[in-house]
N, C-alpha and C. Protein backbone atom coordinates (compact mmCIF):
# COMPACT_ATOMS: atom_id res chain seq x y z
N UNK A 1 -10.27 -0.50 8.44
CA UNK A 1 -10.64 -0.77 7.07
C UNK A 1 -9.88 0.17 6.15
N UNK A 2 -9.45 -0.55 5.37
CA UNK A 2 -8.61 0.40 3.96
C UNK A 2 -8.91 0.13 3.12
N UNK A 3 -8.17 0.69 1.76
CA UNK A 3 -8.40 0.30 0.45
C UNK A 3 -7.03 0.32 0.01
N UNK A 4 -6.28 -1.28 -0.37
CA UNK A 4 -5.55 -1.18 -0.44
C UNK A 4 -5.09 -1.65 -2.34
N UNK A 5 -4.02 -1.20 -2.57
CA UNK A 5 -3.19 -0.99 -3.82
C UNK A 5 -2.23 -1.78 -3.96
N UNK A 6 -1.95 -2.72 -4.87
CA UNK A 6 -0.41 -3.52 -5.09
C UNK A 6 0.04 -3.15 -6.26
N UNK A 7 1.28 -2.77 -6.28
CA UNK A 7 1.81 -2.56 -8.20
C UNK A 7 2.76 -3.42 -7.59
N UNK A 8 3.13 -4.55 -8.63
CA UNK A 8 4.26 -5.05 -8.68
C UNK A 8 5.07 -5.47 -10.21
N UNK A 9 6.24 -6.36 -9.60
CA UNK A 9 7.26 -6.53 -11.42
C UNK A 9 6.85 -7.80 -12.09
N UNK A 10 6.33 -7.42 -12.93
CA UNK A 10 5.62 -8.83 -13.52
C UNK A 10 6.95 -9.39 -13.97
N UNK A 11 6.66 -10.83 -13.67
CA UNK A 11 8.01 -12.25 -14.57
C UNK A 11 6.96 -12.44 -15.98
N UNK A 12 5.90 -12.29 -16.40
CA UNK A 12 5.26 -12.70 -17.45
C UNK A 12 5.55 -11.12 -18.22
N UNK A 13 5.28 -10.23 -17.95
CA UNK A 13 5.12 -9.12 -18.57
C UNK A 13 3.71 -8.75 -19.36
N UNK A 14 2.78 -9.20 -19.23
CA UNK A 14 1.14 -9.68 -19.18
C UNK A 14 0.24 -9.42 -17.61
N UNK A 15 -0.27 -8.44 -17.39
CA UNK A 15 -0.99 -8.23 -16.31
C UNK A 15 -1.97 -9.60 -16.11
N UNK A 16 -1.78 -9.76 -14.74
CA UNK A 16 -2.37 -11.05 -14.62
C UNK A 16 -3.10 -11.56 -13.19
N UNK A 17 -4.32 -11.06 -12.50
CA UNK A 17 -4.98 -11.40 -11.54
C UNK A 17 -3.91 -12.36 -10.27
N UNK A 18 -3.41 -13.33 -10.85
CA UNK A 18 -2.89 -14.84 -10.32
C UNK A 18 -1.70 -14.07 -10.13
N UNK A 19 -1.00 -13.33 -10.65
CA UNK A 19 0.69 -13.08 -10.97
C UNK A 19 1.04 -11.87 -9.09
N UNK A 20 0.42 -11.21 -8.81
CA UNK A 20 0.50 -10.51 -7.84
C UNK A 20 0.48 -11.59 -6.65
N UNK A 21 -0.06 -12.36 -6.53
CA UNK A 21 0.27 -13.49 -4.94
C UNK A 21 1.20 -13.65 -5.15
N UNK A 22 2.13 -14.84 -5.81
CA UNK A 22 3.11 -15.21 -5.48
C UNK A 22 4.37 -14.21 -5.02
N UNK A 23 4.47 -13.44 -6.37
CA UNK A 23 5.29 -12.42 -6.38
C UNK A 23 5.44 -11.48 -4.89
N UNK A 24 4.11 -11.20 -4.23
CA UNK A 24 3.88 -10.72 -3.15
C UNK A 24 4.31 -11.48 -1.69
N UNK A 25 3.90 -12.85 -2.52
CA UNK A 25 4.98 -13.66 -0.96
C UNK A 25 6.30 -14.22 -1.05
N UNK A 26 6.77 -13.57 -1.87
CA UNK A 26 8.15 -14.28 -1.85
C UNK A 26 8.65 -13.08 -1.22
N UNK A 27 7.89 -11.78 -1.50
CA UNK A 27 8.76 -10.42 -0.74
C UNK A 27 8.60 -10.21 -0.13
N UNK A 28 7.74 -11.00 1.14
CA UNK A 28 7.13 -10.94 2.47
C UNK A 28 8.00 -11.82 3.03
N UNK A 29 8.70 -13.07 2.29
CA UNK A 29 9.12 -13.99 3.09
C UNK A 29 10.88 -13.37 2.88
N UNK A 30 11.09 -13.55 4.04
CA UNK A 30 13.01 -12.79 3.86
C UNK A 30 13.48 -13.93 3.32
N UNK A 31 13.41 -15.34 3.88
CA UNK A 31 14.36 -16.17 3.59
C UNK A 31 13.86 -16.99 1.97
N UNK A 32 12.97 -15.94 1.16
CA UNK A 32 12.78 -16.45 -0.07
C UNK A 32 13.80 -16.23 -1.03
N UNK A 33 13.79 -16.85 -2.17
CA UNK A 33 14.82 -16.40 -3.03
C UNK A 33 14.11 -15.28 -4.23
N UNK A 34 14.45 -13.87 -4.18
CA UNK A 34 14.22 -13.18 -5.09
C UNK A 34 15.09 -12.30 -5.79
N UNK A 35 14.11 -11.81 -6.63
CA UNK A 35 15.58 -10.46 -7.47
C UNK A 35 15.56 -9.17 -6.53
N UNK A 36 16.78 -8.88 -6.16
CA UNK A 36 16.63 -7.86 -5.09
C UNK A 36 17.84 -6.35 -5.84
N UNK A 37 16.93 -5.26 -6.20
CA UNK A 37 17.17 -4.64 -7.06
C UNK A 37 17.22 -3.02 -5.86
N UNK A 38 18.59 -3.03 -4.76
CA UNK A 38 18.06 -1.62 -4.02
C UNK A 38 18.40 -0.26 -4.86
N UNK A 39 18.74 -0.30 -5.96
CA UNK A 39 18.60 0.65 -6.69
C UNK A 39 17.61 1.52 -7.23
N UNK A 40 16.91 0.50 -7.66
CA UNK A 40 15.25 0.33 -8.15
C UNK A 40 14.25 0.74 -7.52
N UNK A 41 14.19 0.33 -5.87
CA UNK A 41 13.49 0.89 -4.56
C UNK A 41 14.28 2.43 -4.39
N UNK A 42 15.21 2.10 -3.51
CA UNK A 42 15.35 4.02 -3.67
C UNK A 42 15.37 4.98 -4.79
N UNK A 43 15.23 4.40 -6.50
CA UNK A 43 14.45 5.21 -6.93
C UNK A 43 13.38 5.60 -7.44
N UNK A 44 12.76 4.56 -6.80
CA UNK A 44 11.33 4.74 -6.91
C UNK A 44 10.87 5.70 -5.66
N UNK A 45 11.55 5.29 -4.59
CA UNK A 45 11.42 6.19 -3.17
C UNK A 45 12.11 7.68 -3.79
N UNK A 46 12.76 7.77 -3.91
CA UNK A 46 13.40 9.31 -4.65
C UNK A 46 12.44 10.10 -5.08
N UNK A 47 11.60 9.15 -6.79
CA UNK A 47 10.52 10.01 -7.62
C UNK A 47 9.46 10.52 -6.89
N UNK A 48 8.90 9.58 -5.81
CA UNK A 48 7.69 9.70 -4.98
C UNK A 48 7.63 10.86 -4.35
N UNK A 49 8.66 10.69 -3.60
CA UNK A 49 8.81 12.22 -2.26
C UNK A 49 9.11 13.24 -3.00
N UNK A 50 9.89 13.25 -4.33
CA UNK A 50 9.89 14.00 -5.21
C UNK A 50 8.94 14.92 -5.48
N UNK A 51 8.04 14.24 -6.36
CA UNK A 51 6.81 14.47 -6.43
C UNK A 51 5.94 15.24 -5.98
N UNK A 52 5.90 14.89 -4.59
CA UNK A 52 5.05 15.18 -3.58
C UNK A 52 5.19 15.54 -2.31
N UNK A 53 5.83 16.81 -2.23
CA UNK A 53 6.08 17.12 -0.39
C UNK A 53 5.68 16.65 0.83
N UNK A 54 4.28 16.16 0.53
CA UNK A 54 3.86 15.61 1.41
C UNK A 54 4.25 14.39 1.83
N UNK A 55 4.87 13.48 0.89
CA UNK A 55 5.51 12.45 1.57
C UNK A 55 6.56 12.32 2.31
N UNK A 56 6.64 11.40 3.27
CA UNK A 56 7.81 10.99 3.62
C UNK A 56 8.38 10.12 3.52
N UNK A 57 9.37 9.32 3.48
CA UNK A 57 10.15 8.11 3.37
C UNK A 57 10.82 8.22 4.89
N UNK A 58 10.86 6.56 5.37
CA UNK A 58 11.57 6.20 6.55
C UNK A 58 11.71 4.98 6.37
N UNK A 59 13.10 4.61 6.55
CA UNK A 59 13.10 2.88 6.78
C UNK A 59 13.37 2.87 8.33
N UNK A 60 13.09 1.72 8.51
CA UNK A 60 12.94 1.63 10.35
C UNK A 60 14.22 1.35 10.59
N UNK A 61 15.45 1.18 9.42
CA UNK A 61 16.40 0.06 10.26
C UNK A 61 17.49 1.96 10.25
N UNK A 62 16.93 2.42 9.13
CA UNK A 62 18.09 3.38 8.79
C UNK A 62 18.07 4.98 9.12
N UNK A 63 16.09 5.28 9.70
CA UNK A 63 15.84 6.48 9.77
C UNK A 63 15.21 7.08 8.73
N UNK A 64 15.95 8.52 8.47
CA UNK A 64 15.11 9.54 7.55
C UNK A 64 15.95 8.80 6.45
N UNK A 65 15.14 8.31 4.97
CA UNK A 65 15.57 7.82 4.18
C UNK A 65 16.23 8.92 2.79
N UNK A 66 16.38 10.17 3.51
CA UNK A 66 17.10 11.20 2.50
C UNK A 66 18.61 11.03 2.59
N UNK A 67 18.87 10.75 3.95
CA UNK A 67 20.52 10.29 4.07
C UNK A 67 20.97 8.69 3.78
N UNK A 68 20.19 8.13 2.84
CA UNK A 68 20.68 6.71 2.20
C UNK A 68 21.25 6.78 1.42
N UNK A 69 21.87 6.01 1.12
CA UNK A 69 23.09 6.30 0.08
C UNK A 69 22.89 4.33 -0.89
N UNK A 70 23.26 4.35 -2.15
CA UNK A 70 23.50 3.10 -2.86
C UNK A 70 24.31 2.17 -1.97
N UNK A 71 25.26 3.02 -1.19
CA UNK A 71 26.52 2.22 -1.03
C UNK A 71 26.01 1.73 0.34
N UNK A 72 25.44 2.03 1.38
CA UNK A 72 24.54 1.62 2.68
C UNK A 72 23.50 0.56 2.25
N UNK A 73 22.74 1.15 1.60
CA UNK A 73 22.09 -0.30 1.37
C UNK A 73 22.19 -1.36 0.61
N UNK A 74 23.16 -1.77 -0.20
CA UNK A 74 24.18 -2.64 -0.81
C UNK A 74 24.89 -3.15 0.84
N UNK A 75 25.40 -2.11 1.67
CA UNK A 75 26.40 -3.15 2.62
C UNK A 75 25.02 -3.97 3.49
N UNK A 76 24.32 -3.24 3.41
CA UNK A 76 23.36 -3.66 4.58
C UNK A 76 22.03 -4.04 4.15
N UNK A 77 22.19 -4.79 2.89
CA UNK A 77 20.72 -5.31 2.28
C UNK A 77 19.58 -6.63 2.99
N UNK A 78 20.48 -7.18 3.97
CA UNK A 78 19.62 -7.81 4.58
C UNK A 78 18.80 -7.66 5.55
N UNK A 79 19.52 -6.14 5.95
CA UNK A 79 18.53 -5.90 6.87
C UNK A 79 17.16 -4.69 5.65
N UNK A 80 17.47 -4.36 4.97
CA UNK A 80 17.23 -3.29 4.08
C UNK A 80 15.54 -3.97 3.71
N UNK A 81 14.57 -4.76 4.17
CA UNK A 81 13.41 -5.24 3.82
C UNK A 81 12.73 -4.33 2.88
N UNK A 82 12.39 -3.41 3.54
CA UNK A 82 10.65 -2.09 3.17
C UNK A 82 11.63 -0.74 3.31
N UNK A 83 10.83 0.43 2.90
CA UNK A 83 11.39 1.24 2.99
C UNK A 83 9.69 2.03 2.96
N UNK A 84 8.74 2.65 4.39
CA UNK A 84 7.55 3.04 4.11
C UNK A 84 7.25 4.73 4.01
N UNK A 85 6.28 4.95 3.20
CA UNK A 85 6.41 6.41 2.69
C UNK A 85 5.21 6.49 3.38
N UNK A 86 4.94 7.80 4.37
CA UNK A 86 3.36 8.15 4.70
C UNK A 86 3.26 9.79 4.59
N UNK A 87 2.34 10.38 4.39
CA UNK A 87 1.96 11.85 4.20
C UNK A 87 2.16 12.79 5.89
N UNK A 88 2.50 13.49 5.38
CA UNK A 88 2.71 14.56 6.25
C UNK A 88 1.35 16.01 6.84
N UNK A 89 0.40 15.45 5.32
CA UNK A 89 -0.68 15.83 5.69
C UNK A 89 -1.92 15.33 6.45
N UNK A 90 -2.72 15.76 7.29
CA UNK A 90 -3.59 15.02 8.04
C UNK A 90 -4.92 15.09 7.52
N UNK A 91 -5.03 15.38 6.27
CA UNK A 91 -6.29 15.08 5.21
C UNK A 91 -6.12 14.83 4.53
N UNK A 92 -4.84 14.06 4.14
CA UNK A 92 -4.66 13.23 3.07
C UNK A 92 -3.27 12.19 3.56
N UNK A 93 -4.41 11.17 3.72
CA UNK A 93 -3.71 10.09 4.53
C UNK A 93 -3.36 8.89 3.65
N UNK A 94 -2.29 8.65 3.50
CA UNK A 94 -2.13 7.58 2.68
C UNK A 94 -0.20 6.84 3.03
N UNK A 95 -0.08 5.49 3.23
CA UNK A 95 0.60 4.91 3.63
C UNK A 95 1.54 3.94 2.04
N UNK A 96 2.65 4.56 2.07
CA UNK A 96 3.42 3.49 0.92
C UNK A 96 4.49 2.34 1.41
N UNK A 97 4.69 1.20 1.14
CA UNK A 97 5.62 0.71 1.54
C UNK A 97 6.12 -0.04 0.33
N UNK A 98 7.80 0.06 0.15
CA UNK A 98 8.08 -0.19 -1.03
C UNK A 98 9.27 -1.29 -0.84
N UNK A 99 8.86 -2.30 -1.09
CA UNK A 99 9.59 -3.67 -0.98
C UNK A 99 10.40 -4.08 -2.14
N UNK A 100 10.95 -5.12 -2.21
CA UNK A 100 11.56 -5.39 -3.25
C UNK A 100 10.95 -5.64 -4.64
N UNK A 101 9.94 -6.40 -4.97
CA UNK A 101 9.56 -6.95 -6.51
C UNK A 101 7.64 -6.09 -6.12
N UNK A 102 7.52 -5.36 -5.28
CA UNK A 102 6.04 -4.82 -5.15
C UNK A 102 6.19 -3.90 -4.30
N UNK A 103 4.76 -2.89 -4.07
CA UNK A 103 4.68 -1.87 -3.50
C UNK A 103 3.44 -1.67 -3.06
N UNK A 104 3.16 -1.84 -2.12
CA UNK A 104 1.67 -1.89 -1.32
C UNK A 104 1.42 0.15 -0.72
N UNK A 105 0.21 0.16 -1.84
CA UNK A 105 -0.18 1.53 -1.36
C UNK A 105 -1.75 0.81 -0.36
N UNK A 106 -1.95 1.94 0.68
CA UNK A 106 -3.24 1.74 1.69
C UNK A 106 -3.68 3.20 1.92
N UNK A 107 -4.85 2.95 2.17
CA UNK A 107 -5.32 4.36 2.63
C UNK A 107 -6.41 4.08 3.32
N UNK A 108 -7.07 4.47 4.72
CA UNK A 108 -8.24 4.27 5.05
C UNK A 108 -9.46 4.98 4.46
N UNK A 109 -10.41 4.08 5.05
CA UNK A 109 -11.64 4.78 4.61
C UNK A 109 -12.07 5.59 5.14
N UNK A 110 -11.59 7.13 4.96
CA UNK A 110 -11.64 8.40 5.62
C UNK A 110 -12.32 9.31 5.12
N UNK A 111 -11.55 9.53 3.52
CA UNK A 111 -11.94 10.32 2.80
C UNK A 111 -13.33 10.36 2.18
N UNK A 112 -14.00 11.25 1.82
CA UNK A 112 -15.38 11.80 1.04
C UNK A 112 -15.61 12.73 0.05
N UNK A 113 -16.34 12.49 -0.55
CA UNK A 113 -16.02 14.02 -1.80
C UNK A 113 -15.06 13.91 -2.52
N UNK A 114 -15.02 15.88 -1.99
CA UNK A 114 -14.12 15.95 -2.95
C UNK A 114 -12.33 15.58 -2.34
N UNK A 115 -12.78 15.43 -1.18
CA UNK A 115 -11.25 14.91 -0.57
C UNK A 115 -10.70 13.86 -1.07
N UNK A 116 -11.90 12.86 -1.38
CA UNK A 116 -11.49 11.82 -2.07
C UNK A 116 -10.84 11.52 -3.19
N UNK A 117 -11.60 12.73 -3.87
CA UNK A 117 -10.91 12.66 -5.58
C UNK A 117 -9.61 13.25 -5.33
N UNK A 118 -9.43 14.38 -4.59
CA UNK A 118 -8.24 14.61 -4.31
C UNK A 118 -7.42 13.42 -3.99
N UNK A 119 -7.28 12.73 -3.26
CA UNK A 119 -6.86 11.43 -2.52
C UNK A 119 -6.61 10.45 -3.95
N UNK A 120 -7.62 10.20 -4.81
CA UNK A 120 -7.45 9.30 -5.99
C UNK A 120 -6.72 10.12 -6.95
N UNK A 121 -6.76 10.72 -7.05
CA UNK A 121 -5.74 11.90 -8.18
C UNK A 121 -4.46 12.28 -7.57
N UNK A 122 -4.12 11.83 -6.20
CA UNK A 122 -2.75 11.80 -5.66
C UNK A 122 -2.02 10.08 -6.36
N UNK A 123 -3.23 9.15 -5.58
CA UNK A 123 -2.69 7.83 -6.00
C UNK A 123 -2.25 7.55 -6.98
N UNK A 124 -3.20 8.20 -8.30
CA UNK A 124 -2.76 7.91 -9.70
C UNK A 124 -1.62 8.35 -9.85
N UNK A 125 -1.49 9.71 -9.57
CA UNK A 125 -0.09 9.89 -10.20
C UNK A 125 0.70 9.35 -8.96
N UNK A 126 1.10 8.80 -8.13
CA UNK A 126 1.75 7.77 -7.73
C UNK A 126 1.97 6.43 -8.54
N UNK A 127 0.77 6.25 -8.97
CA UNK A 127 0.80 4.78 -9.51
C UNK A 127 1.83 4.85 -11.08
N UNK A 128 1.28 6.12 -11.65
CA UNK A 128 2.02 6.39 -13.00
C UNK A 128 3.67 6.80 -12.51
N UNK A 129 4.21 7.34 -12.19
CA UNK A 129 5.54 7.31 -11.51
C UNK A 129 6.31 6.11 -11.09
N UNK A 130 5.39 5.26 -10.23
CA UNK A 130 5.93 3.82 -10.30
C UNK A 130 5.72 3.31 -11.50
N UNK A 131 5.06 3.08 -12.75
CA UNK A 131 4.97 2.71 -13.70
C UNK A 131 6.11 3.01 -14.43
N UNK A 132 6.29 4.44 -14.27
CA UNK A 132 7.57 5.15 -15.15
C UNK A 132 8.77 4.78 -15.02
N UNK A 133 8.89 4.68 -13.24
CA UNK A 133 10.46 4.34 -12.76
C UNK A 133 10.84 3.04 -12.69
N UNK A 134 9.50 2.09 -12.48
CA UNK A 134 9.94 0.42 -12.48
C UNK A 134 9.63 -0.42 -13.45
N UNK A 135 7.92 0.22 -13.98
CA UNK A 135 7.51 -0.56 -14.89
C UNK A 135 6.52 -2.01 -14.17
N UNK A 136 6.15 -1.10 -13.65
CA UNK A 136 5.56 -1.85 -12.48
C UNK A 136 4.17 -2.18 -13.04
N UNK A 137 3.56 -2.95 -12.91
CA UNK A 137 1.69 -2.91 -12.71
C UNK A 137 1.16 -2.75 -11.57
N UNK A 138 -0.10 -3.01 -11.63
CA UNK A 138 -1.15 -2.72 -10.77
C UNK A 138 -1.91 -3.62 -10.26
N UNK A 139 -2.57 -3.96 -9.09
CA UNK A 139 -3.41 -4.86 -8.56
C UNK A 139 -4.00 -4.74 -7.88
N UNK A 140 -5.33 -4.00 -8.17
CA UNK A 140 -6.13 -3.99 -7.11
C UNK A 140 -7.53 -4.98 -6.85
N UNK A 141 -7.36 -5.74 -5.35
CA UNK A 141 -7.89 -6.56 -4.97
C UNK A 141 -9.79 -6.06 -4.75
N UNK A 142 -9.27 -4.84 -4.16
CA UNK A 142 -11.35 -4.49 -4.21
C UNK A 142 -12.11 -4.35 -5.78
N UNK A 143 -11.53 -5.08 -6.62
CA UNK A 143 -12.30 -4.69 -7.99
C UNK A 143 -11.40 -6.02 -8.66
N UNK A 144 -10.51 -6.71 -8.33
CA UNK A 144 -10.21 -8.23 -8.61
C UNK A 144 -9.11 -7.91 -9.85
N UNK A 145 -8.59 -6.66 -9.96
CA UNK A 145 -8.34 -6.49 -11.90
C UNK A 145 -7.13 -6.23 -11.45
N UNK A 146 -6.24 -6.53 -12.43
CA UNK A 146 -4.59 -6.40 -12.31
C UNK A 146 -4.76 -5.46 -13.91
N UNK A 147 -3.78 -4.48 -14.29
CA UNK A 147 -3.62 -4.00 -15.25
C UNK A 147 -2.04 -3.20 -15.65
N UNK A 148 -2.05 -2.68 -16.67
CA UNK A 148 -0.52 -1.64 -16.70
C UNK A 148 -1.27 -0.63 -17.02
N UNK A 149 -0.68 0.06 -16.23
CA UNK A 149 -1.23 1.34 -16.03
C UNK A 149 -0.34 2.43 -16.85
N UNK A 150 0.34 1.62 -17.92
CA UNK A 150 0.94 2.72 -18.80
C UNK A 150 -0.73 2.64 -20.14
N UNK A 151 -1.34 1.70 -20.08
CA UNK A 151 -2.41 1.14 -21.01
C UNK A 151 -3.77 1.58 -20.34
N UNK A 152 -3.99 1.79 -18.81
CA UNK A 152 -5.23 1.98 -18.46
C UNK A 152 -5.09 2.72 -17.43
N UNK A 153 -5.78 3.44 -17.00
CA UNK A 153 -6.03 4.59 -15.80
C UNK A 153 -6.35 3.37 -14.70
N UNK A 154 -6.12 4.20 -13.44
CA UNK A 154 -6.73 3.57 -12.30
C UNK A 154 -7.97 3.97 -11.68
N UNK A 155 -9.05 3.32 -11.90
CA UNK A 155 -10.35 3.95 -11.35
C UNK A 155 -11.01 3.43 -9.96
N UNK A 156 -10.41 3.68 -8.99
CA UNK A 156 -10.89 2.76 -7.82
C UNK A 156 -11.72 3.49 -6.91
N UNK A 157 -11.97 4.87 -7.77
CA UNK A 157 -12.49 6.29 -6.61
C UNK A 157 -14.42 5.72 -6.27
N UNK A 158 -14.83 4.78 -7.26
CA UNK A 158 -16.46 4.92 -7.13
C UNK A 158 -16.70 3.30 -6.18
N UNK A 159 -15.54 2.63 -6.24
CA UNK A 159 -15.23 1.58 -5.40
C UNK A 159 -15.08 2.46 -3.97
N UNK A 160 -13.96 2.30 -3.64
CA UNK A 160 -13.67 3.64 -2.20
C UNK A 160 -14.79 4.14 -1.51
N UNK A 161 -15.43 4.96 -2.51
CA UNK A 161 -16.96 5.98 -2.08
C UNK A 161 -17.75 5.25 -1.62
N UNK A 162 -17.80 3.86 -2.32
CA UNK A 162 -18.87 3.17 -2.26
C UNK A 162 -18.99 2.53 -0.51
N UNK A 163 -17.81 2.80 0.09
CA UNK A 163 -17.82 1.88 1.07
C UNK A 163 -17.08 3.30 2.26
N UNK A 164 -16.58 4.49 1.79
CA UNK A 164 -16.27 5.65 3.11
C UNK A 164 -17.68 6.49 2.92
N UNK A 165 -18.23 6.69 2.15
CA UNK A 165 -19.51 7.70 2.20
C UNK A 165 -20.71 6.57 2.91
N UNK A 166 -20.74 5.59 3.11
CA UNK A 166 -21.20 4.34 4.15
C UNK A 166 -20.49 3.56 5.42
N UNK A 167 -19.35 4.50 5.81
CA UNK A 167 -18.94 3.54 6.82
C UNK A 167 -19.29 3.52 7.87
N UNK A 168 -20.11 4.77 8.48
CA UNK A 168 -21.30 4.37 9.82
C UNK A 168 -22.12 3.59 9.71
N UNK A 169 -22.74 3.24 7.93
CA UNK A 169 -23.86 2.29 8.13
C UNK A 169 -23.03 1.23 8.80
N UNK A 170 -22.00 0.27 7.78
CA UNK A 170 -21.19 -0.27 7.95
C UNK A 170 -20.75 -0.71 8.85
N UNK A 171 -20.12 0.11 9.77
CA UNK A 171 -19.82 -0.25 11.12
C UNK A 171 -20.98 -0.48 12.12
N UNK A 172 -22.41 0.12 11.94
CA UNK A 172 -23.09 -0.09 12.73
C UNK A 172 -23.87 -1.45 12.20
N UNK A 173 -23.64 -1.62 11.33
CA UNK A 173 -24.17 -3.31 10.79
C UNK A 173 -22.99 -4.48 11.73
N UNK A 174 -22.62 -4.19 11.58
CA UNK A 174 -21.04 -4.98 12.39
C UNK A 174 -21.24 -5.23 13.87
N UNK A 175 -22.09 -3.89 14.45
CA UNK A 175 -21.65 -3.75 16.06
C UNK A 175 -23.39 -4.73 16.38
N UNK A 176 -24.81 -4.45 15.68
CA UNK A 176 -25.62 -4.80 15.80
C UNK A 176 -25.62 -6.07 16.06
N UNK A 177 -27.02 -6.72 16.98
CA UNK A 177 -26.65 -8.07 17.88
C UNK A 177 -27.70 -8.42 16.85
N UNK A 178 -28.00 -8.96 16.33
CA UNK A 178 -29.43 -9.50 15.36
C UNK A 178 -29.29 -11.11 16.23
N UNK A 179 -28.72 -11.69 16.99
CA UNK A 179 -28.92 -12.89 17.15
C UNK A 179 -29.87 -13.13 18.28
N UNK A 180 -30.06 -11.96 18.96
CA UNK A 180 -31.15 -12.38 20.07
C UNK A 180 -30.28 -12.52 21.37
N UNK A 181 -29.14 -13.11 21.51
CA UNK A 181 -28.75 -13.50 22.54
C UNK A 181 -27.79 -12.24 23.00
N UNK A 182 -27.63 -12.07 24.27
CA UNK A 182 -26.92 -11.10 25.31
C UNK A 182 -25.66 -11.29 24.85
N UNK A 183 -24.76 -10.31 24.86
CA UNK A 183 -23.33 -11.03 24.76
C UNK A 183 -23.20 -10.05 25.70
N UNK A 184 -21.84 -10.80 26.86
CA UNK A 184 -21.94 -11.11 27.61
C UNK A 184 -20.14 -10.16 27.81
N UNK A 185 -20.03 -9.51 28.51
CA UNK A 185 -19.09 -8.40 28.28
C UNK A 185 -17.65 -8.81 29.31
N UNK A 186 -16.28 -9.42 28.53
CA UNK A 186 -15.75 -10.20 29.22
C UNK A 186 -14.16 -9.15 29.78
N UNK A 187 -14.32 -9.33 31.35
CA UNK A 187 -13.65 -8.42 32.11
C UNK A 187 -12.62 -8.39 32.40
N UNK A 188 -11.95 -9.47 31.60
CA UNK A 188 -10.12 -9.94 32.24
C UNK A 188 -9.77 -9.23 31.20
N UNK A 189 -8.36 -9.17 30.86
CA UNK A 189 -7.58 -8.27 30.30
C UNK A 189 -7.44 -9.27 29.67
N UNK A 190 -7.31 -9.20 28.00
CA UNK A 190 -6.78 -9.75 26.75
C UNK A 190 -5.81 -10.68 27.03
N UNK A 191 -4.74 -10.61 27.49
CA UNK A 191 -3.64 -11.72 27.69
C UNK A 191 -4.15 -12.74 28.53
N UNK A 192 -5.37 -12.82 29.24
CA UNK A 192 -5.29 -13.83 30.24
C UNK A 192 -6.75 -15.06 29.43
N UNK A 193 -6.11 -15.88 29.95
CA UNK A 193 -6.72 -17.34 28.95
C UNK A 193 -7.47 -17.82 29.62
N UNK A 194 -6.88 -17.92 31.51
CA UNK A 194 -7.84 -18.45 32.42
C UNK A 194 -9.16 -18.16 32.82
């Protein structure tokens, strides 16, 4: 379970609930047709790690993403998909991946307190940085609201709480049998059908 974050490049320029799907699957799908801007991504990847020591940047195709260069990923943009940023700290866990027209931030439901606010006061100023460098918006799905976050703060910390300062209830609501019947504990290994 996470709580996950979308900023992406609006075509309306109007924050817009509806406007984050599409936009989101055309940059999921390789063989879609989009605006593919690798300038834009590595410097948005640049400001981030910038920022914040704790991040890292790695693309899977290229390695440590400090030795990328304009001119590498221009020759090699098709393979060039994501480029994902994750923390280096182990109490403050948070996963970026920065695609072409969007940027999916995640974080599990770990944090509490005051770790948390820590954790939401990292995101924001993540989110404002991407705002700065792309002009990006915001979309977050656990609260339904798309916004620009040069116009509104991001408040997703009493959302979050609401569901990591409960996730034993949570999970133990999940594991509970309320149906009465035995279930029945099955001994073959996952791959086998027979």
């Amino acid at each position: 379970m996470s709580y996950d974050i979308y900023l992406y490049k609006s075509k309306t320029g109007i924050p817009d609930e509806d406007e984050p799907d599409a936009i989101i699957g055309a940059d999921m799908d390789k063989w879609a047709e989009k605006e593919i801007n690798a300038l834009i991504k590595l410097s948005i990847v640049k400001a981030l790690t910038e920022h914040d020591p704790r991040l890292e940047a790695l693309d899977f195709h290229y390695g440590d993403i400090s030795k990328l260069s304009l001119k590498t990923i221009e020759e090699e943009k098709n393979k060039f998909d994501h480029i994902e940023i994750n923390t280096s700290d182990g109490d403050f866990i948070v996963t970026i991946i920065v695609y072409d027209n969007h940027i999916f931030i995640t974080t599990p439901y770990f944090h509490t307190g005051a770790n948390a606010q820590e954790l939401f006061k990292g995101i924001h100023s993540y989110i404002r940085i991407i705002r700065e460098t792309a002009g990006y918006f915001v979309y977050d799905p656990q609260t339904g609201q798309a916004f620009d976050p040069a116009e509104n703060n991001f408040d997703g910390l009493n959302k979050y709480l609401s569901v990591s300062e409960h996730l034993d209830e949570i999970i133990n609501l999940g594991n509970n049998n309320s149906s009465g019947v035995e279930k029945k504990e099955n001994k073959k290994p996952w791959w086998k059908i027979w």
